[in-house]
Protein backbone atom coordinates (compact mmCIF):
# COMPACT_ATOMS: atom_id res chain seq x y z
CA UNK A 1 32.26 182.45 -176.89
CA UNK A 2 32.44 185.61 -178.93
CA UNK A 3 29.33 186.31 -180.76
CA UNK A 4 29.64 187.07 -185.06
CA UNK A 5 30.98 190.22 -186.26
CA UNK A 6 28.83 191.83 -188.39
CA UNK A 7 28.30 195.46 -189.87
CA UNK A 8 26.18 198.05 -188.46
CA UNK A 9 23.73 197.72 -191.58
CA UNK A 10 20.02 197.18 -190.74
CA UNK A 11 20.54 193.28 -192.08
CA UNK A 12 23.12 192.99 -189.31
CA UNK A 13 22.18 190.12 -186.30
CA UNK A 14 22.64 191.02 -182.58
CA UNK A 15 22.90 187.42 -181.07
CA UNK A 16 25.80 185.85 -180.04
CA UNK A 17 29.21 185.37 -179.16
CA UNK A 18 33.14 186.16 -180.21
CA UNK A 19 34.07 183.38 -178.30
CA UNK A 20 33.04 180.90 -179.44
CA UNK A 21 32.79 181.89 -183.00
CA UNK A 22 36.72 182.06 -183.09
CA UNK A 23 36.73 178.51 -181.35
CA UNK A 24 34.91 177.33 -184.31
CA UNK A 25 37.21 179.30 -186.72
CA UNK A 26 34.94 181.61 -187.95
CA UNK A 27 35.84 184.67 -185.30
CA UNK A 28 37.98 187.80 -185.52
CA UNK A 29 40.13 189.13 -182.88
CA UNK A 30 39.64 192.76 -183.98
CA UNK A 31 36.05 192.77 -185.04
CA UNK A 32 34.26 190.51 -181.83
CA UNK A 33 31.05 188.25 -182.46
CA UNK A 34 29.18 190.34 -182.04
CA UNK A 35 25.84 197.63 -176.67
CA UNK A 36 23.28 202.07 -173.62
CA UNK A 37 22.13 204.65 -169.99
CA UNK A 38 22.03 202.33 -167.04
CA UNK A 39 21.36 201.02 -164.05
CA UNK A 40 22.69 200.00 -160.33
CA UNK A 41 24.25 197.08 -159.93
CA UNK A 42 22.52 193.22 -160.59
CA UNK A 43 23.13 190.21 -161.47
CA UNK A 44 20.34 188.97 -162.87
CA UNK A 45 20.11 184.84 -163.31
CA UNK A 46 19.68 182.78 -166.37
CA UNK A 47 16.17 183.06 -166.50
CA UNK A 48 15.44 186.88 -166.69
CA UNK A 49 11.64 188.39 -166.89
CA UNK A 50 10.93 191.09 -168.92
CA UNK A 51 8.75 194.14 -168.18
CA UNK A 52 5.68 192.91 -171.10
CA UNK A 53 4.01 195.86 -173.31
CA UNK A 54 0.13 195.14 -171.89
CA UNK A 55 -1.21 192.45 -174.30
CA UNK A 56 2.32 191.64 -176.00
CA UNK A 57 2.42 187.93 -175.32
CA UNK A 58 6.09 187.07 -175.35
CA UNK A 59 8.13 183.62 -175.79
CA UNK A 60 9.57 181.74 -172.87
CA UNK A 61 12.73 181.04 -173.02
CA UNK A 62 14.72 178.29 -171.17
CA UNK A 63 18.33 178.21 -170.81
CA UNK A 64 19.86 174.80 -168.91
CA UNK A 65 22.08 175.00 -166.35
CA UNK A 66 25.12 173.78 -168.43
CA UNK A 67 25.43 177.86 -169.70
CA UNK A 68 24.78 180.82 -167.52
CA UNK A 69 24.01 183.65 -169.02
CA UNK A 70 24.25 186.76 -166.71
CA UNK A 71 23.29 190.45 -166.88
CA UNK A 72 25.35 192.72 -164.58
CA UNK A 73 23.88 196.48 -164.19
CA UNK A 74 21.15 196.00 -166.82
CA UNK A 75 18.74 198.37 -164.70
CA UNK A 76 17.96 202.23 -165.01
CA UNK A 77 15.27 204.08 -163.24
CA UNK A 78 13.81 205.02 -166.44
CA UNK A 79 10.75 202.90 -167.79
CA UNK A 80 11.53 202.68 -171.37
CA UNK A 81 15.32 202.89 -171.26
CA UNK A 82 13.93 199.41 -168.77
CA UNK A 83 12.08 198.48 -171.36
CA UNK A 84 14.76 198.64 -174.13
CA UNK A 85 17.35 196.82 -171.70
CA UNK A 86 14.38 194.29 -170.77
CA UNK A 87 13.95 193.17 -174.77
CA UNK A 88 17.96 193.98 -175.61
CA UNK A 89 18.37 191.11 -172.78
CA UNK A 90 15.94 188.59 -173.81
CA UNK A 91 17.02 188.54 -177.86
CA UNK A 92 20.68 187.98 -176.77
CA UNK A 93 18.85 185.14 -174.51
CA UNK A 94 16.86 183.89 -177.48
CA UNK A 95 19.91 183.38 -179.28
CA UNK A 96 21.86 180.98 -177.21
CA UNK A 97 18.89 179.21 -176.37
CA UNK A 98 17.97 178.56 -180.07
CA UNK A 99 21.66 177.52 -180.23
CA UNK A 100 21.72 175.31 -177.71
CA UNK A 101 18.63 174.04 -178.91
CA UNK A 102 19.69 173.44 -181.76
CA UNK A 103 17.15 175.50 -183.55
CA UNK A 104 18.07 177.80 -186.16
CA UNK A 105 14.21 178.39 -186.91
CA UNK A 106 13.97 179.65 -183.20
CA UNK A 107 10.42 181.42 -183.02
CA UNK A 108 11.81 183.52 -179.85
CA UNK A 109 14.73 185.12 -182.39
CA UNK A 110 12.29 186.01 -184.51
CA UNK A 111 10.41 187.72 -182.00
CA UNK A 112 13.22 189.91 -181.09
CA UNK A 113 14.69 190.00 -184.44
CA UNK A 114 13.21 192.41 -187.25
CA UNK A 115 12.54 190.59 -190.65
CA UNK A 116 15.62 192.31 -192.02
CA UNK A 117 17.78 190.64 -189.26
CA UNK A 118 15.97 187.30 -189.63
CA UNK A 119 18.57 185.62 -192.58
CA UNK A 120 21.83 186.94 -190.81
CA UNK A 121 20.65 185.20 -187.63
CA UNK A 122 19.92 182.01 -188.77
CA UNK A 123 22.98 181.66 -190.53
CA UNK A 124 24.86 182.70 -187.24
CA UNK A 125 23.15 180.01 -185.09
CA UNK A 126 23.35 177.41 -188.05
CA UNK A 127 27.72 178.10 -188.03
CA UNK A 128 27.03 176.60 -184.35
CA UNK A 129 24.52 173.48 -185.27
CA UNK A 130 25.59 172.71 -188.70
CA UNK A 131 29.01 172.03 -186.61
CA UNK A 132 27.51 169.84 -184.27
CA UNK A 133 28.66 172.28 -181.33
CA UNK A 134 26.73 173.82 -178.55
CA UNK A 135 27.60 176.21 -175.53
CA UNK A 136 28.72 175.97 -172.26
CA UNK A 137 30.00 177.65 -169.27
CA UNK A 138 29.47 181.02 -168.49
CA UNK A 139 28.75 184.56 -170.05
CA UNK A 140 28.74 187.97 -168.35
CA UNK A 141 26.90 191.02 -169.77
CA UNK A 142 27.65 193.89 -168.39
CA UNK A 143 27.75 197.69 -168.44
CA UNK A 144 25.05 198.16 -170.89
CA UNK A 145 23.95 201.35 -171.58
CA UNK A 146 21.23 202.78 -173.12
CA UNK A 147 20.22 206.02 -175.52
CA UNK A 148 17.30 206.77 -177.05
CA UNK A 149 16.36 208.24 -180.47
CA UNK A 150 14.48 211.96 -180.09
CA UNK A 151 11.64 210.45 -181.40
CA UNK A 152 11.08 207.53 -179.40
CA UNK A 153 10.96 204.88 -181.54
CA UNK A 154 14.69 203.90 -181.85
CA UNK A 155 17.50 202.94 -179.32
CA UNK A 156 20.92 202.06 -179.32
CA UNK A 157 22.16 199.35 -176.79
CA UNK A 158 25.04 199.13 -176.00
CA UNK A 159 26.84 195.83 -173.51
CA UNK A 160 30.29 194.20 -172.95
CA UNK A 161 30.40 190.50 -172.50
CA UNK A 162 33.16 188.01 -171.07
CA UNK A 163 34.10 185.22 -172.56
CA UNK A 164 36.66 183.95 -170.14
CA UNK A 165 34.86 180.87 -168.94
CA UNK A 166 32.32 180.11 -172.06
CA UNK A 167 32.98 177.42 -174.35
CA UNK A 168 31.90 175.39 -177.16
CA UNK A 169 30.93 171.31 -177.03
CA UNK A 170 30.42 169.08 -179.83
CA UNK A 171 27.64 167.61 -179.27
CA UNK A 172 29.11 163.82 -180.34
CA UNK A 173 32.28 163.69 -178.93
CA UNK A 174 31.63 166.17 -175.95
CA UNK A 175 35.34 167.87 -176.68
CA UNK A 176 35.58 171.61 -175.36
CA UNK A 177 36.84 174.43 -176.49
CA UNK A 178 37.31 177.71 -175.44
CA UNK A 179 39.35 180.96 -176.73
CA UNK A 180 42.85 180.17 -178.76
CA UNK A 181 45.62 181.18 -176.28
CA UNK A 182 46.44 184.88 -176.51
CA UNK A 183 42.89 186.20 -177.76
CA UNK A 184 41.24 189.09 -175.91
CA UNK A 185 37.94 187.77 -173.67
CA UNK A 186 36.28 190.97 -173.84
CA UNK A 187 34.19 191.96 -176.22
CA UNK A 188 31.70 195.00 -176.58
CA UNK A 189 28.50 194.92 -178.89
CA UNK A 190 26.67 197.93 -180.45
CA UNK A 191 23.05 197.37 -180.84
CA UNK A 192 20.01 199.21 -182.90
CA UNK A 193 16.52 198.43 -181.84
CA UNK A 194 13.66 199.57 -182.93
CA UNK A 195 10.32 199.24 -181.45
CA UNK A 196 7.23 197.82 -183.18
CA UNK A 197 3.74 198.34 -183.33
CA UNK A 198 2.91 195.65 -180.43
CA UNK A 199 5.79 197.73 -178.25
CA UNK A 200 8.59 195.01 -178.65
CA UNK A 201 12.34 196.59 -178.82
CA UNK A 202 13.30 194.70 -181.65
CA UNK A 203 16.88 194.33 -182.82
CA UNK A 204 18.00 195.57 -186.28
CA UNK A 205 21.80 195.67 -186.22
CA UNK A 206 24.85 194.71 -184.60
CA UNK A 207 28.21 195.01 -184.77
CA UNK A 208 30.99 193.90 -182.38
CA UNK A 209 34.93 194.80 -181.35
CA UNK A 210 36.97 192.58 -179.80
CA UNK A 211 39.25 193.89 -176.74
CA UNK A 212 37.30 197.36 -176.12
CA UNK A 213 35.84 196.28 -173.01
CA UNK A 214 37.64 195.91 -169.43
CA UNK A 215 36.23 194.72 -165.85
């Protein structure tokens, strides 16, 4: 369940998966779906909260039990490198939910997305939904990291997901697929974010390898 590849280019879209990208055929073994200092180890449940900027009201977001989406060592002892992990977490949340939802239009990706990510992301959740497929199974994210830009605004996120035991399921026939045989379940995303004038970390590009990630 590999999220897109995409470019590091401020149009690029953070939410997704290699995995099941290449299941639908649109996936690259070398350049993953599509990231930074850290934290003591958790694994946080489906449903994660995030740490709110005071009088940011935020989307909830629902993901059913069919697709577990976990977050292993996605805490660090410093507020806003919390902060950036917090919102990092919750726009790779918004994404599967909108996909499983079947709702390219997702207000909660918008949310997380900035307007120049906006286009790339609804195309990526629309390669899912215009198929007829949704996800299932289960995703790890782990050893994300965190650095932050000297002047505060800016952050790069970085995370490694595996895609061992998430799949795609058409939604008519309820056939599953996972991987092809032979492809690399790792996969590690880069992320920009950039926080906005209500305090959000917002993402603006992504980009994703394939197979530079181990457990």
């Amino acid at each position: 369940m590999a999220r897109r590849a995409l470019t590091t280019t401020a149009a690029a879209f953070t939410t997704a998966a290699a995995l099941l990208l290449t299941a639908c055929g649109g996936g690259d073994d070398s350049a993953a779906d599509d990231i930074k200092g850290s934290g003591n180890n958790s694994r946080g449940p489906a449903a994660s909260k995030s740490s709110p900027a005071p009088g940011v009201e935020r989307p909830v977001i629902k993901l059913p039990s069919s697709f577990r989406l976990t977050f292993e060592n996605w805490t660090s002892s410093d507020p806003v490198e919390q902060a950036v992990l917090d919102d990092g977490k919750e726009e790779l949340r918004a994404g599967y939910a909108a996909v499983i939802a079947n709702d390219p239009d997702s207000e909660a990706v918008a949310f997380y997305d900035t307007e120049g990510v906006r286009g790339q992301t609804r195309e990526w959740i629309k390669s899912y939904t215009d198929k007829g497929f949704t996800v299932i199974g289960e995703l790890p994210a782990f050893d994300a990291k965190v650095v932050m830009a000297g002047n505060g605004k800016g952050a790069a996120l970085t995370y490694c997901t595996d895609e061992t035991d998430a799949k795609t399921r058409n939604r008519k026939t309820n056939q599953v697929e996972g991987n092809p045989a032979g492809t690399n379940p790792y996969v590690r995303y880069s992320l920009s974010l950039v926080k906005n004038e209500q305090g959000v970390w917002q993402n603006s590009s992504v980009r994703g390898e394939r197979g530079k990630c181990s457990r």
